[in-house]
PDB file of N, CA and C in Angstrom:
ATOM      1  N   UNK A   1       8.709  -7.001   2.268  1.00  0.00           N
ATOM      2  CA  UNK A   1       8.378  -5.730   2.888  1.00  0.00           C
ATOM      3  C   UNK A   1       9.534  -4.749   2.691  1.00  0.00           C
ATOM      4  N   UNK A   2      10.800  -4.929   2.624  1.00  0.00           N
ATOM      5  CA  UNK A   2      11.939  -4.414   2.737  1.00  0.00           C
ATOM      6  C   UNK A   2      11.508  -3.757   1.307  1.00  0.00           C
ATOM      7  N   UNK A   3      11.841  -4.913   0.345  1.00  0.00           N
ATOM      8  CA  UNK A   3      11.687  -4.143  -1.025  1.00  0.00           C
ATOM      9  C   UNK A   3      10.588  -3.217  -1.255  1.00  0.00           C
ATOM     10  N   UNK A   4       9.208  -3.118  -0.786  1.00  0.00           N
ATOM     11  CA  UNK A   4       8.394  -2.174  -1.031  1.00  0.00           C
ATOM     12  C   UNK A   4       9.272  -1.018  -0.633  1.00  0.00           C
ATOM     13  N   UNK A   5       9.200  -0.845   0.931  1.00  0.00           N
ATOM     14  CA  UNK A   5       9.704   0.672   1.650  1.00  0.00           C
ATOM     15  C   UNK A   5      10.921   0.882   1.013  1.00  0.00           C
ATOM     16  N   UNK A   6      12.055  -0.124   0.148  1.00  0.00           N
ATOM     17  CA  UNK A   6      12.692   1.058  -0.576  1.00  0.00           C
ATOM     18  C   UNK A   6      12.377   1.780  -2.046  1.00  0.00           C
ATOM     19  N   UNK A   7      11.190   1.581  -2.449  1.00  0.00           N
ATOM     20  CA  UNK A   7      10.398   2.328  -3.581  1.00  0.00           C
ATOM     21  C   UNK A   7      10.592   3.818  -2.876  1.00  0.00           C
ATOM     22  N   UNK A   8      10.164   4.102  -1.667  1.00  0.00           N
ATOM     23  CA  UNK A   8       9.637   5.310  -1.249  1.00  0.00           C
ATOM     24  C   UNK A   8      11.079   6.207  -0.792  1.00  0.00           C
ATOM     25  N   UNK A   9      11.059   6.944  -1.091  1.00  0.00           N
ATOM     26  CA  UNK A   9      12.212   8.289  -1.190  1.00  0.00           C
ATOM     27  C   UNK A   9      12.039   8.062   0.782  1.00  0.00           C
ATOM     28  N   UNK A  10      12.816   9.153   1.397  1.00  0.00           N
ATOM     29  CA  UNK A  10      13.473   8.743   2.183  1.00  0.00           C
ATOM     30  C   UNK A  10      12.257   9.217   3.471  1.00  0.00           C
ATOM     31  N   UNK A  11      11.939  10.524   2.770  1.00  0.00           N
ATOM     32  CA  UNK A  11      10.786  11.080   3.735  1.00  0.00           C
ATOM     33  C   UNK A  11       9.217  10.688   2.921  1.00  0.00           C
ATOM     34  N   UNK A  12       9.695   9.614   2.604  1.00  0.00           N
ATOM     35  CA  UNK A  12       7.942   9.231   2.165  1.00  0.00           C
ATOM     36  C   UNK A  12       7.021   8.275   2.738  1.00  0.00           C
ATOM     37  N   UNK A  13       6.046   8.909   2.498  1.00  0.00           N
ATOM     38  CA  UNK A  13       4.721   8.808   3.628  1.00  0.00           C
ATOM     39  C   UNK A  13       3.552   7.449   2.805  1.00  0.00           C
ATOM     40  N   UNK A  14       3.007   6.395   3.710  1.00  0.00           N
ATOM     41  CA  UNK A  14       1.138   5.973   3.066  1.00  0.00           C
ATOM     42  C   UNK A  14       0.658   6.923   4.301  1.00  0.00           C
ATOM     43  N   UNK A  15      -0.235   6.838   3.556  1.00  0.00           N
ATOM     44  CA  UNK A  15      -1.612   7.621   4.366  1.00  0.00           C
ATOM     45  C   UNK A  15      -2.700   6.269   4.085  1.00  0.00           C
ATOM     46  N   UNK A  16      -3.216   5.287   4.976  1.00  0.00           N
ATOM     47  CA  UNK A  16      -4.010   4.262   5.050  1.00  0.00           C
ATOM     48  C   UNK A  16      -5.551   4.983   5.072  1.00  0.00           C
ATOM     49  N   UNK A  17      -6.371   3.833   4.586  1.00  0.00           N
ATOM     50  CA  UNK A  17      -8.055   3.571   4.266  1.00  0.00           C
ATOM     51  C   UNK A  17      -8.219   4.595   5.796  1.00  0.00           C
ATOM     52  N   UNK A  18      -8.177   4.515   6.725  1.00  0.00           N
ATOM     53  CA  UNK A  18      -8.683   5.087   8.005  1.00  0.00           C
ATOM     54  C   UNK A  18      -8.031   6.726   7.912  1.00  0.00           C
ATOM     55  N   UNK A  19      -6.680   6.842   7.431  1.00  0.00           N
ATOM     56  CA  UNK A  19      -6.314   8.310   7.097  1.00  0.00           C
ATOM     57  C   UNK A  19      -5.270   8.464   8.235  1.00  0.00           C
ATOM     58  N   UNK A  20      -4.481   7.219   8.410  1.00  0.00           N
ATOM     59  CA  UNK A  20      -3.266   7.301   9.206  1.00  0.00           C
ATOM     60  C   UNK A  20      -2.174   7.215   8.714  1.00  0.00           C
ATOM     61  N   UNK A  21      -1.366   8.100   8.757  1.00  0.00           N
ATOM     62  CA  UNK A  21       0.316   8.632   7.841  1.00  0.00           C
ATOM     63  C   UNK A  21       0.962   7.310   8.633  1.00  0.00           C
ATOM     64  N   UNK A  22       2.078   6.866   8.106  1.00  0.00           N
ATOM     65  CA  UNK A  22       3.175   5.645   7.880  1.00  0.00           C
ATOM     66  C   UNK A  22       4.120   6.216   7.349  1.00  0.00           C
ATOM     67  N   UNK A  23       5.041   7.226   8.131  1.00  0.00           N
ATOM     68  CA  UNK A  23       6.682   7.707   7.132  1.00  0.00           C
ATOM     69  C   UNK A  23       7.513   6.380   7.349  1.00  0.00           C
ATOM     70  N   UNK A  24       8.522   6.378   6.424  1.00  0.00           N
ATOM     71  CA  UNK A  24       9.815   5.929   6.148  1.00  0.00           C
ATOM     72  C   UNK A  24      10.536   5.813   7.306  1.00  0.00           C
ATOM     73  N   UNK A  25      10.941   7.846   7.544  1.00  0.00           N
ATOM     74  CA  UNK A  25      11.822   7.531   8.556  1.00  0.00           C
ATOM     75  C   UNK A  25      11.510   7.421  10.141  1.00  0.00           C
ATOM     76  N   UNK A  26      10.434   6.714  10.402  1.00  0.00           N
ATOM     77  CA  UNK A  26      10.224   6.618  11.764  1.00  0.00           C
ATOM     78  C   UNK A  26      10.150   4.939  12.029  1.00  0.00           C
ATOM     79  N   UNK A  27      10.076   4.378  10.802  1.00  0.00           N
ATOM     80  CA  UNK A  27       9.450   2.674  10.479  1.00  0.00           C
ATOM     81  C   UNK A  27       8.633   2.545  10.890  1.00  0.00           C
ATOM     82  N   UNK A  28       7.399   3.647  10.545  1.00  0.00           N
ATOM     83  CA  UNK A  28       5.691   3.129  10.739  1.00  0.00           C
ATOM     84  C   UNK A  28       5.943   2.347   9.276  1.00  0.00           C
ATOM     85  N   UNK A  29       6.370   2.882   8.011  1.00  0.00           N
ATOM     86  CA  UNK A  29       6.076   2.371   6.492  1.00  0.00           C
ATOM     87  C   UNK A  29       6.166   1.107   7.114  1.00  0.00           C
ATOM     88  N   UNK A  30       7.472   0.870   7.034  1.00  0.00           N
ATOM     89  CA  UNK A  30       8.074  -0.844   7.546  1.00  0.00           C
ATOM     90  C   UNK A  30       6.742  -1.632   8.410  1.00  0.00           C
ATOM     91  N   UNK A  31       6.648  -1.093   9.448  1.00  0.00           N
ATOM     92  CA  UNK A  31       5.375  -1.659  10.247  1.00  0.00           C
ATOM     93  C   UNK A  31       4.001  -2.024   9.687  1.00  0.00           C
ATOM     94  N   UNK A  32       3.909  -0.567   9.103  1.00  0.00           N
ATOM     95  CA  UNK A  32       2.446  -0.512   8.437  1.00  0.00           C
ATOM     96  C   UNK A  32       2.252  -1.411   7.022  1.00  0.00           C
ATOM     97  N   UNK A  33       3.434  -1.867   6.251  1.00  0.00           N
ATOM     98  CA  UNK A  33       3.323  -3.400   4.932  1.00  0.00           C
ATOM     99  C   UNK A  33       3.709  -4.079   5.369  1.00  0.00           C
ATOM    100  N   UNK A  34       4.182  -4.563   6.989  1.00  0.00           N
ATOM    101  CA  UNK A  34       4.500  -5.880   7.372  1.00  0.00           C
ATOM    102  C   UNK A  34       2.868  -6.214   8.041  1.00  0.00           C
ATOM    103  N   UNK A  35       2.193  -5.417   8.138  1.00  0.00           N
ATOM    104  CA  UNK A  35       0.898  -5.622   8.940  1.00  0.00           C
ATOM    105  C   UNK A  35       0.779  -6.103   8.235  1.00  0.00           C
ATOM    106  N   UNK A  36       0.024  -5.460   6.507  1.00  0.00           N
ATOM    107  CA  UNK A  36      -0.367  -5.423   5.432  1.00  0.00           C
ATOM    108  C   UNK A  36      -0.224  -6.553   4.673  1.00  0.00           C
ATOM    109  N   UNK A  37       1.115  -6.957   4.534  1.00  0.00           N
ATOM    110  CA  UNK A  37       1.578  -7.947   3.755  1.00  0.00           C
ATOM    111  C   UNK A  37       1.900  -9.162   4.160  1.00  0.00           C
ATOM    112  N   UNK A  38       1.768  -9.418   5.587  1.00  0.00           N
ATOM    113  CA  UNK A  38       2.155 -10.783   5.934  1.00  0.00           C
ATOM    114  C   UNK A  38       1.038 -11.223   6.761  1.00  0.00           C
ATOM    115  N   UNK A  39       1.482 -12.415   6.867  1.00  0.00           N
ATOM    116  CA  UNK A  39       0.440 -13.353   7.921  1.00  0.00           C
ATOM    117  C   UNK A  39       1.696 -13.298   9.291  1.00  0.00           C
ATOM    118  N   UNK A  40       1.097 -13.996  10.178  1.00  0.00           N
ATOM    119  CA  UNK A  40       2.216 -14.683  11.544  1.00  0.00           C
ATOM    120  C   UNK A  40       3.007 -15.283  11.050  1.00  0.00           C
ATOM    121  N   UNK A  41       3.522 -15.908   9.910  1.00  0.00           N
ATOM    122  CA  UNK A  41       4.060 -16.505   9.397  1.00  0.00           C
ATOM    123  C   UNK A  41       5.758 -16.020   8.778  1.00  0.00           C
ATOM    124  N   UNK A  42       4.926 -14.974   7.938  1.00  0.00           N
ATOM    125  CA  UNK A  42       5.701 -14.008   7.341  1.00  0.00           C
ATOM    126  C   UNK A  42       5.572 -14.449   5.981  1.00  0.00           C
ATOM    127  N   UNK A  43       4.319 -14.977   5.866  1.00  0.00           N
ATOM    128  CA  UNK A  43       3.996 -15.177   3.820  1.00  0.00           C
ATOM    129  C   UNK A  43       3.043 -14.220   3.471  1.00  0.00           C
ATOM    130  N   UNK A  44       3.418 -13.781   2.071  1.00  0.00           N
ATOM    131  CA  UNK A  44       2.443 -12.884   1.428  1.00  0.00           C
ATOM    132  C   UNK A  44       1.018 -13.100   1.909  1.00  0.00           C
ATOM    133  N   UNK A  45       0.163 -12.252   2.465  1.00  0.00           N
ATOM    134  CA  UNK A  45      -1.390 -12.883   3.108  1.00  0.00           C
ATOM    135  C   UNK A  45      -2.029 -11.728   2.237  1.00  0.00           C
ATOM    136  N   UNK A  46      -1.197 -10.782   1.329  1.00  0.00           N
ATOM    137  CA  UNK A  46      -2.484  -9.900   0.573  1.00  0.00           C
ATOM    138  C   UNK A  46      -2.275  -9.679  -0.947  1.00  0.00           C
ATOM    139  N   UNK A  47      -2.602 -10.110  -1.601  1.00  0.00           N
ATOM    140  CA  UNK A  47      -2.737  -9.916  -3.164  1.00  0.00           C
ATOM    141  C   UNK A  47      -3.926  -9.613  -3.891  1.00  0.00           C
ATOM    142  N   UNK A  48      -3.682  -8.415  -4.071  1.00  0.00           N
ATOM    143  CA  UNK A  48      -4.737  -7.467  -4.787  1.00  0.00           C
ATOM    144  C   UNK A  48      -4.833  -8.217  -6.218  1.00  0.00           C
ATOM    145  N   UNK A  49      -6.321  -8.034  -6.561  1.00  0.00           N
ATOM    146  CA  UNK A  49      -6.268  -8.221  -8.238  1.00  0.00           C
ATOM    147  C   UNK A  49      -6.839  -6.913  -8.653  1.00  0.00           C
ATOM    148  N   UNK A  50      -6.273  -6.401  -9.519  1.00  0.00           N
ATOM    149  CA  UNK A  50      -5.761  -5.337 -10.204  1.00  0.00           C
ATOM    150  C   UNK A  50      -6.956  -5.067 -11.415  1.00  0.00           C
ATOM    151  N   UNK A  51      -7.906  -3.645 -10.849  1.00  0.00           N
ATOM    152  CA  UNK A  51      -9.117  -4.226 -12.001  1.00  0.00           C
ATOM    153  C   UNK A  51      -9.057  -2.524 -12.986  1.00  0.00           C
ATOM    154  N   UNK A  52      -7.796  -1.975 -12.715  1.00  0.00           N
ATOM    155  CA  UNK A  52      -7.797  -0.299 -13.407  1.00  0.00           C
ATOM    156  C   UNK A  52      -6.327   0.228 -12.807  1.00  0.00           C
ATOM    157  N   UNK A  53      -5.744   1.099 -13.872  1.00  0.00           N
ATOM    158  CA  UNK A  53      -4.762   1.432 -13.424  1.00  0.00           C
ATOM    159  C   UNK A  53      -4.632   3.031 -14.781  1.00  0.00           C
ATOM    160  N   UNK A  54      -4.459   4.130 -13.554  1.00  0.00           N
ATOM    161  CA  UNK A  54      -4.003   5.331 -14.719  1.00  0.00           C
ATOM    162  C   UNK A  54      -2.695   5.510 -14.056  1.00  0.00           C
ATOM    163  N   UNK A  55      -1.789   6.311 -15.060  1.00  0.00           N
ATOM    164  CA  UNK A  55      -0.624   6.654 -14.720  1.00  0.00           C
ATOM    165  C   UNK A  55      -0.195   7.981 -16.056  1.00  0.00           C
ATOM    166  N   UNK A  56       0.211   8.996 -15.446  1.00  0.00           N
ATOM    167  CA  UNK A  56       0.811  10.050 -16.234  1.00  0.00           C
ATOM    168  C   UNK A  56       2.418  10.501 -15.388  1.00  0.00           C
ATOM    169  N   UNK A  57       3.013   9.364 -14.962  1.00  0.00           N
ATOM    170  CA  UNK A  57       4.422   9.444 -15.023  1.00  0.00           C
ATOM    171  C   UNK A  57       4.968  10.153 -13.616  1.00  0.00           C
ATOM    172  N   UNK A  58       3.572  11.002 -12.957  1.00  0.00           N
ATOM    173  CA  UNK A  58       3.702  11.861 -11.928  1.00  0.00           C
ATOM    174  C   UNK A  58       2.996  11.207 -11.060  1.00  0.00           C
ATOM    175  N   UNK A  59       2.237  10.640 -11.323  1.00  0.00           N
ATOM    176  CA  UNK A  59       0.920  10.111 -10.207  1.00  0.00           C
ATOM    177  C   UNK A  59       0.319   8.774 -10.983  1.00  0.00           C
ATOM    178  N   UNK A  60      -0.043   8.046  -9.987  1.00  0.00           N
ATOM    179  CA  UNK A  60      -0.432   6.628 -10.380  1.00  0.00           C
ATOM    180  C   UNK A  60      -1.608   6.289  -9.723  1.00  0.00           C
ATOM    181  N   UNK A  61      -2.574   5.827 -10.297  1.00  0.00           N
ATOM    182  CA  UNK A  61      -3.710   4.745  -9.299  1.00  0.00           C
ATOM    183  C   UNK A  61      -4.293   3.866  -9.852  1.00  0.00           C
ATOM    184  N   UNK A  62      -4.224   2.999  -8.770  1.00  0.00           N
ATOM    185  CA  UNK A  62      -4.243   1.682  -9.146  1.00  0.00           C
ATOM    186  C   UNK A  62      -5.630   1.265  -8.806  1.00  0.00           C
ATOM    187  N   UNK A  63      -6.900   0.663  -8.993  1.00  0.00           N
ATOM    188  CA  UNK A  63      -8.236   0.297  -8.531  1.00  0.00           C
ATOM    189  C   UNK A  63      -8.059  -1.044  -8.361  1.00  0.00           C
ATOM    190  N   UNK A  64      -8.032  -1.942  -7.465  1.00  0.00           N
ATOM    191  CA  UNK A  64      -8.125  -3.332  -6.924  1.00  0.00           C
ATOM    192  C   UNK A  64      -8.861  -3.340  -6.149  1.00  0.00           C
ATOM    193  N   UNK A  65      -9.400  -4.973  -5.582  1.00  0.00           N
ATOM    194  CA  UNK A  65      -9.987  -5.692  -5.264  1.00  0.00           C
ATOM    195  C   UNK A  65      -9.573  -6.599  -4.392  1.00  0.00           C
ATOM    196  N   UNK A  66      -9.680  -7.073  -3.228  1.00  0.00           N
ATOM    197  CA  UNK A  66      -9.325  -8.198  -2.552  1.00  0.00           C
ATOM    198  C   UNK A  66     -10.196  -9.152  -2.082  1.00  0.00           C
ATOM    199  N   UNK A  67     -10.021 -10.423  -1.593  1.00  0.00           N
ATOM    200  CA  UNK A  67     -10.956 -11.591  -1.129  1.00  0.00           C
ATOM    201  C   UNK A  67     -10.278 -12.266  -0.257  1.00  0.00           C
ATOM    202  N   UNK A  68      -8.730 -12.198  -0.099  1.00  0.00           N
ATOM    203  CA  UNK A  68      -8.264 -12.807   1.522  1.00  0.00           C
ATOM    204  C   UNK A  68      -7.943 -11.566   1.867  1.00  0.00           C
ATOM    205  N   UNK A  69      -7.789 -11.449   3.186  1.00  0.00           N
ATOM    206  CA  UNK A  69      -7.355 -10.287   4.337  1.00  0.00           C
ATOM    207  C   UNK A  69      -7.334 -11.374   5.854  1.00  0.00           C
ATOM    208  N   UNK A  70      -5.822 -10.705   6.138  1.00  0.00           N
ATOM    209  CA  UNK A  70      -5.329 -11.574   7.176  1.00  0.00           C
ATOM    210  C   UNK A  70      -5.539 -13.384   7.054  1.00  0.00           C
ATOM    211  N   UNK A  71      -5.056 -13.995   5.832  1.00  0.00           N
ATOM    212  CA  UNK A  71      -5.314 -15.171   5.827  1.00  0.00           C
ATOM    213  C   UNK A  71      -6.743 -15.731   5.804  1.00  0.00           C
ATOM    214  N   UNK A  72      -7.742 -15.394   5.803  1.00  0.00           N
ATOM    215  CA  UNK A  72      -9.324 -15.551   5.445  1.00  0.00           C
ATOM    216  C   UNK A  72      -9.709 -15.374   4.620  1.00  0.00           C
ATOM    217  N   UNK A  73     -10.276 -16.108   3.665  1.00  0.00           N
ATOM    218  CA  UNK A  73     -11.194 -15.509   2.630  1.00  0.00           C
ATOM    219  C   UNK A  73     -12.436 -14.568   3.200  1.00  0.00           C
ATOM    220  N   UNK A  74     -12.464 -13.609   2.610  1.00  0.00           N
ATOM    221  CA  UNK A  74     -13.577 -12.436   2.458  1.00  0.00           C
ATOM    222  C   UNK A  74     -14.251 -12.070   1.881  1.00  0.00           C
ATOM    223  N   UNK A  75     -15.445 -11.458   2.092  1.00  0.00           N
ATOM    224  CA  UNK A  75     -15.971 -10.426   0.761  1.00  0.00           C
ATOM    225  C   UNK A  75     -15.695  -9.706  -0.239  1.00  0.00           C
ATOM    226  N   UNK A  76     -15.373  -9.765  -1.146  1.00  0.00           N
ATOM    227  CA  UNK A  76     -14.664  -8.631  -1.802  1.00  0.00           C
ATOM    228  C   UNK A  76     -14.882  -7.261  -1.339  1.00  0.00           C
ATOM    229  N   UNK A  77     -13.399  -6.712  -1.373  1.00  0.00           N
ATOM    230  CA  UNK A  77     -13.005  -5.010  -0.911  1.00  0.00           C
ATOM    231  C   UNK A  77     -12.208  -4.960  -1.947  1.00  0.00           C
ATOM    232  N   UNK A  78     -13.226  -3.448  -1.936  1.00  0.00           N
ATOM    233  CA  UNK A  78     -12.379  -2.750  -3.124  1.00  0.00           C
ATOM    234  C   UNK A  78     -11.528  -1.439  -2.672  1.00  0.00           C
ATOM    235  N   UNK A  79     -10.623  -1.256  -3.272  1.00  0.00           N
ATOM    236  CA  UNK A  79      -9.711  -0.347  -2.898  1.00  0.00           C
ATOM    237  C   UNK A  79      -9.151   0.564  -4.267  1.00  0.00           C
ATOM    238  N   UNK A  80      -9.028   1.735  -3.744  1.00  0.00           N
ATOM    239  CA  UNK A  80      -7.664   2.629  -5.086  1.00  0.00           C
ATOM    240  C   UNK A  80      -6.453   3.231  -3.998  1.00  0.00           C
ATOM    241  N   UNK A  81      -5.399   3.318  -4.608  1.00  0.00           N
ATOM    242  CA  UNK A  81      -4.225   3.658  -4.618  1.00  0.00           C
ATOM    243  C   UNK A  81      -3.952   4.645  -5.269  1.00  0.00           C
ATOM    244  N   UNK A  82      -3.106   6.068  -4.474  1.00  0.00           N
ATOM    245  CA  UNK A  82      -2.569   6.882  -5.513  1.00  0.00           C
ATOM    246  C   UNK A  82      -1.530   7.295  -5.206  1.00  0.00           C
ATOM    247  N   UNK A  83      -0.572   7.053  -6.225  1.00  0.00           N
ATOM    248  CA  UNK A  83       0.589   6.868  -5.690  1.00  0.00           C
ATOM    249  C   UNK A  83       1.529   8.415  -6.266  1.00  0.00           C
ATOM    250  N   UNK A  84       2.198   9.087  -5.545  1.00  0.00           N
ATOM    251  CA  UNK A  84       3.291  10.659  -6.252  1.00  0.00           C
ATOM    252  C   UNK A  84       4.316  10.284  -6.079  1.00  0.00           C
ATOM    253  N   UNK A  85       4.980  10.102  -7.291  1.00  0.00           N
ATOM    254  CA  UNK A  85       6.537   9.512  -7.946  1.00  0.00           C
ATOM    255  C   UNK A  85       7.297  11.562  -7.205  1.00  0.00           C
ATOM    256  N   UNK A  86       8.336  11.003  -6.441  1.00  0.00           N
ATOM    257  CA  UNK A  86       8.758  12.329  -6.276  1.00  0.00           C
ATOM    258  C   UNK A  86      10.198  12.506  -7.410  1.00  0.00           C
ATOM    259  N   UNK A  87      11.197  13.795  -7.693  1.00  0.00           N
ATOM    260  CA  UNK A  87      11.951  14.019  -8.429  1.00  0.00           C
ATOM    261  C   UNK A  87      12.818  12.764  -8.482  1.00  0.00           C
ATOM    262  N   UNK A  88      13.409  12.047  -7.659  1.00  0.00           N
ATOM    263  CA  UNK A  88      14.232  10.943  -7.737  1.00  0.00           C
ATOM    264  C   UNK A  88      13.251   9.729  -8.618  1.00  0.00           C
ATOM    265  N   UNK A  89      12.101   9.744  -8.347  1.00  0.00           N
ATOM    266  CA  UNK A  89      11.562   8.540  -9.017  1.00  0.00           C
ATOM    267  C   UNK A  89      11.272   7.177  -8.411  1.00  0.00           C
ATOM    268  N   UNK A  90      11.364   7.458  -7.190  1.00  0.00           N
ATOM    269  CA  UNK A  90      10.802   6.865  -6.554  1.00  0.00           C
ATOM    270  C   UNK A  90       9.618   7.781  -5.414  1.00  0.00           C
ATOM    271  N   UNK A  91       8.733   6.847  -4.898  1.00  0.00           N
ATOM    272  CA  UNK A  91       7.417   7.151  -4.207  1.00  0.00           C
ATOM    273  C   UNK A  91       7.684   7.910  -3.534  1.00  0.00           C
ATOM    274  N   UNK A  92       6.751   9.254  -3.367  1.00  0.00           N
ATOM    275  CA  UNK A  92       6.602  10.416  -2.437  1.00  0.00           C
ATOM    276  C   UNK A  92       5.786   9.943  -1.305  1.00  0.00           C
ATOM    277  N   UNK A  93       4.369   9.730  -2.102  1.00  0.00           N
ATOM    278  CA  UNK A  93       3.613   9.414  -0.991  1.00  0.00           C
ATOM    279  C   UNK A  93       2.161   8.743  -1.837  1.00  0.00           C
ATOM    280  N   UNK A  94       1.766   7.668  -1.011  1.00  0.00           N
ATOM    281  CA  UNK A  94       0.612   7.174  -1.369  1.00  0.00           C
ATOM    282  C   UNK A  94      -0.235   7.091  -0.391  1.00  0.00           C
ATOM    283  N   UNK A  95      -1.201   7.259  -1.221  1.00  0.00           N
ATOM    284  CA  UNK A  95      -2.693   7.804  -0.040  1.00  0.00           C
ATOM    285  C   UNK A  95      -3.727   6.109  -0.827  1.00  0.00           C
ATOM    286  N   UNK A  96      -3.876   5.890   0.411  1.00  0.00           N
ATOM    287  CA  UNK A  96      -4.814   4.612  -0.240  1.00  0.00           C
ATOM    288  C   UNK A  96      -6.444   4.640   0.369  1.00  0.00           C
ATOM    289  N   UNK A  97      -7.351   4.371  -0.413  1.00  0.00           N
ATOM    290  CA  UNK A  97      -8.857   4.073  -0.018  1.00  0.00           C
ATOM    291  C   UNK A  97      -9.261   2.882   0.008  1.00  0.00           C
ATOM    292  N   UNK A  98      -9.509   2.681   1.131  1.00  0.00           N
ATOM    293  CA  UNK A  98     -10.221   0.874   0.740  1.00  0.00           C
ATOM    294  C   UNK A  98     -11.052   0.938   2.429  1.00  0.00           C
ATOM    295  N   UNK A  99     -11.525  -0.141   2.465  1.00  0.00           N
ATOM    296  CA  UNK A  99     -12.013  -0.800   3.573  1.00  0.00           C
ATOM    297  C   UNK A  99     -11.373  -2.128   4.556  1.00  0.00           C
ATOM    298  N   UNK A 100     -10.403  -1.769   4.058  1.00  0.00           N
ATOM    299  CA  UNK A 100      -9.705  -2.982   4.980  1.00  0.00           C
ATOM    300  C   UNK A 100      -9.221  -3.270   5.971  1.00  0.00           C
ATOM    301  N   UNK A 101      -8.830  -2.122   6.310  1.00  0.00           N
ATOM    302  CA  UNK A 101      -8.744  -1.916   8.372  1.00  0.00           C
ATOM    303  C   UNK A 101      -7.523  -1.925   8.470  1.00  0.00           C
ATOM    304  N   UNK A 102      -6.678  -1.783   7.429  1.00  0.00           N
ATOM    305  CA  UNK A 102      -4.786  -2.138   8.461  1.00  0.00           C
ATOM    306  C   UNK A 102      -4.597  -0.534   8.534  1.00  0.00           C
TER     307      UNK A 102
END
């Protein structure tokens, strides 16, 4: 989790599937990919498979798919990602679509 939130520049924001902002500097980010990314445990519980990806150096999105969420196998959810590389080169802000509830 650590290593994701330092991709993102200092004031950078997700905006989640429901349309709730997660900045950096308040540690919603931190909060909001430890939801995301772990179980009770603290093991990876989400791995997207990766079915499209554009990128022009400024903006990125990624189209995946998932089948565990929170340690359960699921239905498949599909999701896109779009991610704005700010001047430093690392993440401005990513706005994500999916159905997955975190």
């Amino acid at each position: 989790v650590d290593a994701v939130v330092k991709t993102f520049e200092t004031t950078g924001v997700a905006v989640d599937g429901a349309g709730r902002s997660h900045d950096r500097e308040s540690g919603a980010l931190h909060r909001y990919y430890l939801k995301m990314l772990q179980n009770e445990h603290g093991a990876n519980d989400w791995v997207p498979i990766v079915q499209g990806v554009a990128d022009d150096s400024r903006a990125c999105s990624i189209e995946y798919e998932t089948t565990k969420l929170r340690g359960e196998e699921t239905a498949p959810k599909e999701g896109l990602m779009v991610f704005e590389r700010g001047d430093s080169g690392l993440i401005r802000s990513v706005r994500i679509y999916d159905e997955a509830g975190y």
